[in-house]
C-alpha atoms as a PDB file:
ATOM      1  CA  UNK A   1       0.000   0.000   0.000  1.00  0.00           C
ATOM      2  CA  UNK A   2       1.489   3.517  -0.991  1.00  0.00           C
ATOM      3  CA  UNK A   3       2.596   6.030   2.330  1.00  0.00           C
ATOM      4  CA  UNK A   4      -0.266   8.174   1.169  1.00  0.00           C
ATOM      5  CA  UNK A   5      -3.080   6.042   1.321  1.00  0.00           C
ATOM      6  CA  UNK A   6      -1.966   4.435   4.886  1.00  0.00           C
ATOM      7  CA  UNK A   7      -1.528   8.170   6.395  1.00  0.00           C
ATOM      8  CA  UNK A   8      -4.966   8.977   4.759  1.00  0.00           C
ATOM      9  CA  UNK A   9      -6.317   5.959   6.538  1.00  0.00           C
ATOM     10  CA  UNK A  10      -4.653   6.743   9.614  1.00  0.00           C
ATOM     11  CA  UNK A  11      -5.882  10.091   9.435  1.00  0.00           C
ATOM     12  CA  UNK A  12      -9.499   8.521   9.343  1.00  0.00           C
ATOM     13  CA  UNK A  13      -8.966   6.139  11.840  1.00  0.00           C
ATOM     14  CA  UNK A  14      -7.874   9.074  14.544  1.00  0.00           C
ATOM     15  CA  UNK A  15     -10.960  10.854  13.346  1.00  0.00           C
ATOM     16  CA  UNK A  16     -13.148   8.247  14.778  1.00  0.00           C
ATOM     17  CA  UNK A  17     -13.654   7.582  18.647  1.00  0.00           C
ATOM     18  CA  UNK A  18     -11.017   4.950  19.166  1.00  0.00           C
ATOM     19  CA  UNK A  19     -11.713   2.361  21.730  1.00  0.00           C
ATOM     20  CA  UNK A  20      -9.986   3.607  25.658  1.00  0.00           C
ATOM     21  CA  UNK A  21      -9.352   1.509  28.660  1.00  0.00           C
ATOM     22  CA  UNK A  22      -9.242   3.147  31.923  1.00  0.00           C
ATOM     23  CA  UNK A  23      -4.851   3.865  32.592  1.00  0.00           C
ATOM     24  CA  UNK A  24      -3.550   0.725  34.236  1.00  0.00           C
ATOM     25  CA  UNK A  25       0.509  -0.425  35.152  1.00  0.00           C
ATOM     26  CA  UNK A  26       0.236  -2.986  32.724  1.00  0.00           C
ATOM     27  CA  UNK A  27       1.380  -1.860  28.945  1.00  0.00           C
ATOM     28  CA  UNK A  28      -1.125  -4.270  27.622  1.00  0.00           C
ATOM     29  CA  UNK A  29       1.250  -5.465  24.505  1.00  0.00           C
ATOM     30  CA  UNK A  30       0.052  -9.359  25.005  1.00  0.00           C
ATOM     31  CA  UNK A  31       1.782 -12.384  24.861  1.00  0.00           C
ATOM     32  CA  UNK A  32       5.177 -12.770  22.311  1.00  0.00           C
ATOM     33  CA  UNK A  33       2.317 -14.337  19.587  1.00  0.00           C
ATOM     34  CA  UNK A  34       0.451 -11.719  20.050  1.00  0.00           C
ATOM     35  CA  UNK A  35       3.032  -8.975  19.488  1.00  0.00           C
ATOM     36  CA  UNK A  36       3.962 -10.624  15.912  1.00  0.00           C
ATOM     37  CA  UNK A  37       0.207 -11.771  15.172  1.00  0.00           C
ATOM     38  CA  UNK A  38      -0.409  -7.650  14.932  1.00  0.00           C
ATOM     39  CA  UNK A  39       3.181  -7.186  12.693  1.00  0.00           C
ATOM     40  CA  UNK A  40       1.632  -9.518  10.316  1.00  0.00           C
ATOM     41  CA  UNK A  41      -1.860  -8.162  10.621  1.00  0.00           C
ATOM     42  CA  UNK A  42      -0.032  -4.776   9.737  1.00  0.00           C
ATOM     43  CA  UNK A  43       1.802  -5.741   6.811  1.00  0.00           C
ATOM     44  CA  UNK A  44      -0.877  -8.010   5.792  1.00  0.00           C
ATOM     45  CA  UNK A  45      -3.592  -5.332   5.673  1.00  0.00           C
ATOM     46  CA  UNK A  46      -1.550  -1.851   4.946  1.00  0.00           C
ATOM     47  CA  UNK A  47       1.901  -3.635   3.097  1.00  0.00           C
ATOM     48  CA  UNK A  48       2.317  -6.050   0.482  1.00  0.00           C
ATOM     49  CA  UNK A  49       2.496  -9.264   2.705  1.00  0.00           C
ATOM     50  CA  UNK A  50       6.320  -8.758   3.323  1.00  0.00           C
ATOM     51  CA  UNK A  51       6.886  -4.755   3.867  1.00  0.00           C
ATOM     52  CA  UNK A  52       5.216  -1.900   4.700  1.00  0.00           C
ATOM     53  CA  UNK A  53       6.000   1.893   4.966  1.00  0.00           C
ATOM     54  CA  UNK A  54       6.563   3.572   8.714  1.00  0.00           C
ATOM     55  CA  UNK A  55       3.516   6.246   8.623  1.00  0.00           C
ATOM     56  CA  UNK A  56       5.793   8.961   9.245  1.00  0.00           C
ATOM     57  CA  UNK A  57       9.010   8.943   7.347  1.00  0.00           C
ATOM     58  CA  UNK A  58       8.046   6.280   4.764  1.00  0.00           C
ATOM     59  CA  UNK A  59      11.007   3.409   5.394  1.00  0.00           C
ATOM     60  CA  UNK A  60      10.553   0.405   4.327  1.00  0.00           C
ATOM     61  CA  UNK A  61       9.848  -2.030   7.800  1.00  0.00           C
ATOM     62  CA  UNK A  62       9.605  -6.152   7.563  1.00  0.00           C
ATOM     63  CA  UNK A  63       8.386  -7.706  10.653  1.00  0.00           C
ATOM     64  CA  UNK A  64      12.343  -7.525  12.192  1.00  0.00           C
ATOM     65  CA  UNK A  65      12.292  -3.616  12.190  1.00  0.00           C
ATOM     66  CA  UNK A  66       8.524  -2.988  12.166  1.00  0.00           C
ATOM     67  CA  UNK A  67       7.194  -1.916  15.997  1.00  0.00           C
ATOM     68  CA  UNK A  68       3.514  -0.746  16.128  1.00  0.00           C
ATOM     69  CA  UNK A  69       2.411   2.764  17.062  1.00  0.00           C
ATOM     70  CA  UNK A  70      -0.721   3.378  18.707  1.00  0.00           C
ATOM     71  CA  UNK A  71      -2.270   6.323  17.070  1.00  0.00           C
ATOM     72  CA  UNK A  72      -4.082   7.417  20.792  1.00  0.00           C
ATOM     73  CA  UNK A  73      -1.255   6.727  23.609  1.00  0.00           C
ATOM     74  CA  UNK A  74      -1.398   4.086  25.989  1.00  0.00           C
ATOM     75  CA  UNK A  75      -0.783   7.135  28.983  1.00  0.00           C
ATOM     76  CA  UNK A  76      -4.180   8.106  27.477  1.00  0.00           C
ATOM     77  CA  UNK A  77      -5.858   4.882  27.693  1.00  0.00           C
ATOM     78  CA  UNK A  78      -5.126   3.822  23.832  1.00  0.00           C
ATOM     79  CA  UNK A  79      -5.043  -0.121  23.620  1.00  0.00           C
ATOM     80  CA  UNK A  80      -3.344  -2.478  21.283  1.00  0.00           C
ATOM     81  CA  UNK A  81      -6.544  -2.593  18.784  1.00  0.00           C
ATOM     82  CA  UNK A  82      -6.932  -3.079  15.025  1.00  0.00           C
ATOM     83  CA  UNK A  83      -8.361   0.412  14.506  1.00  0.00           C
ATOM     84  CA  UNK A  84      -5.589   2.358  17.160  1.00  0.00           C
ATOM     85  CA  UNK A  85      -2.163   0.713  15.912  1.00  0.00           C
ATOM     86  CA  UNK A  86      -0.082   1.648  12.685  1.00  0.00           C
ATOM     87  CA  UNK A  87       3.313   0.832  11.670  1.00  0.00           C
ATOM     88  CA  UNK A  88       6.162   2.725  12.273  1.00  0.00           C
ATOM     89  CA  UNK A  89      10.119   2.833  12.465  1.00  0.00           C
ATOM     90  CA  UNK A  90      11.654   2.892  16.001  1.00  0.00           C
ATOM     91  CA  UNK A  91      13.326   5.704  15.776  1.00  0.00           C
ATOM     92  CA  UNK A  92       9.756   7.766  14.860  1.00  0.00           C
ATOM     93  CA  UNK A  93       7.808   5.835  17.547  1.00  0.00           C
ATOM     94  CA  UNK A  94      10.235   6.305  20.256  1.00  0.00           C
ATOM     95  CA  UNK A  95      10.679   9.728  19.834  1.00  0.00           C
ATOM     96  CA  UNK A  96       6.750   9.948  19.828  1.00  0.00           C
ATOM     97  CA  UNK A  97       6.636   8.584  23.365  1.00  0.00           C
ATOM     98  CA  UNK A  98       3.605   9.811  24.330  1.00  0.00           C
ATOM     99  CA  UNK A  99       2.668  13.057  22.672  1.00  0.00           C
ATOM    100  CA  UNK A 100      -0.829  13.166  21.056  1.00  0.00           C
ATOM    101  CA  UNK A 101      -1.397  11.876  17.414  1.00  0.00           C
ATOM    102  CA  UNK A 102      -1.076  14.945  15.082  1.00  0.00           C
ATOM    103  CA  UNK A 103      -2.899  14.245  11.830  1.00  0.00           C
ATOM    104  CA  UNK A 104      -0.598  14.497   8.905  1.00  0.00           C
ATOM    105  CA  UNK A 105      -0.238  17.866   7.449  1.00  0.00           C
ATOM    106  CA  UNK A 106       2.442  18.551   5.084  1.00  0.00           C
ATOM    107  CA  UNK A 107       4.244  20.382   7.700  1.00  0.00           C
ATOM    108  CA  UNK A 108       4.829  16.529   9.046  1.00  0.00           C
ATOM    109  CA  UNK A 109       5.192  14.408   5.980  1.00  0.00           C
ATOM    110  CA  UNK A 110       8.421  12.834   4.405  1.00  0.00           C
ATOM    111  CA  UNK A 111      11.819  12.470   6.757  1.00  0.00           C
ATOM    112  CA  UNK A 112      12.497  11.039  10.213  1.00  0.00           C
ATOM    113  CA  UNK A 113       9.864  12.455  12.471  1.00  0.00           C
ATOM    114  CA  UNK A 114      11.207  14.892  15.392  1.00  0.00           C
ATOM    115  CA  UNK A 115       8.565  15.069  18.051  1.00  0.00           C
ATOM    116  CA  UNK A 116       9.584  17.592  20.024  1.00  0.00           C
ATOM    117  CA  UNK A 117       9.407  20.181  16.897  1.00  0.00           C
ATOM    118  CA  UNK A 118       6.825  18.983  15.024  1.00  0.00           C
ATOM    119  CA  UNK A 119       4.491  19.692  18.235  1.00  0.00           C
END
């Protein structure tokens, strides 16, 4: 699937009232199998069955390099769910952390993401 068309969908997705859980001190990531079961449901659904594009800076990610973002943070109750994760590189989800989703603008698009001045 082409970066354009995944941020687009992403952009959807954050539109619509994602599912919360109350905060907790678990991080809620599941079992091992269930960590890879949602890298393959990624690639599966927004790649081509063996890559797919990190929504922010567009590199290429296999299921080695791939880590899944959750568009509303887990600090803000956001849980490992089909319509609240998307794929992205670990450099643009670490340096996320927890700062709010910010729908893509072209003020955001194309290079490694840097939270702290994109906010």
């Amino acid at each position: 699937m082409e970066l354009e068309r995944l941020r687009w969908i992403a952009n959807i997705l954050y539109s619509k009232q994602i599912p919360t859980t109350p905060k907790s001190h678990t991080n809620g990531r599941g079992s091992p199998k269930d960590r890879r079961d949602r890298k393959k449901w990624l690639i599966n659904t927004y790649g081509d069955g063996l890559a797919i594009p990190c929504l922010y800076c567009g590199q290429m990610l296999d299921t080695e390099t791939l880590t899944v973002e959750r568009l509303l943070p887990g600090s803000n109750g956001g849980r490992y769910h089909h319509p609240n994760i998307m794929p992205a590189c670990d450099h643009c989800n670490k340096s996320r952390k927890d700062k709010p989703f910010t729908p893509f603008t072209t003020e955001n698009i194309g290079g490694k993401m840097d939270w702290d001045l994109a906010a």
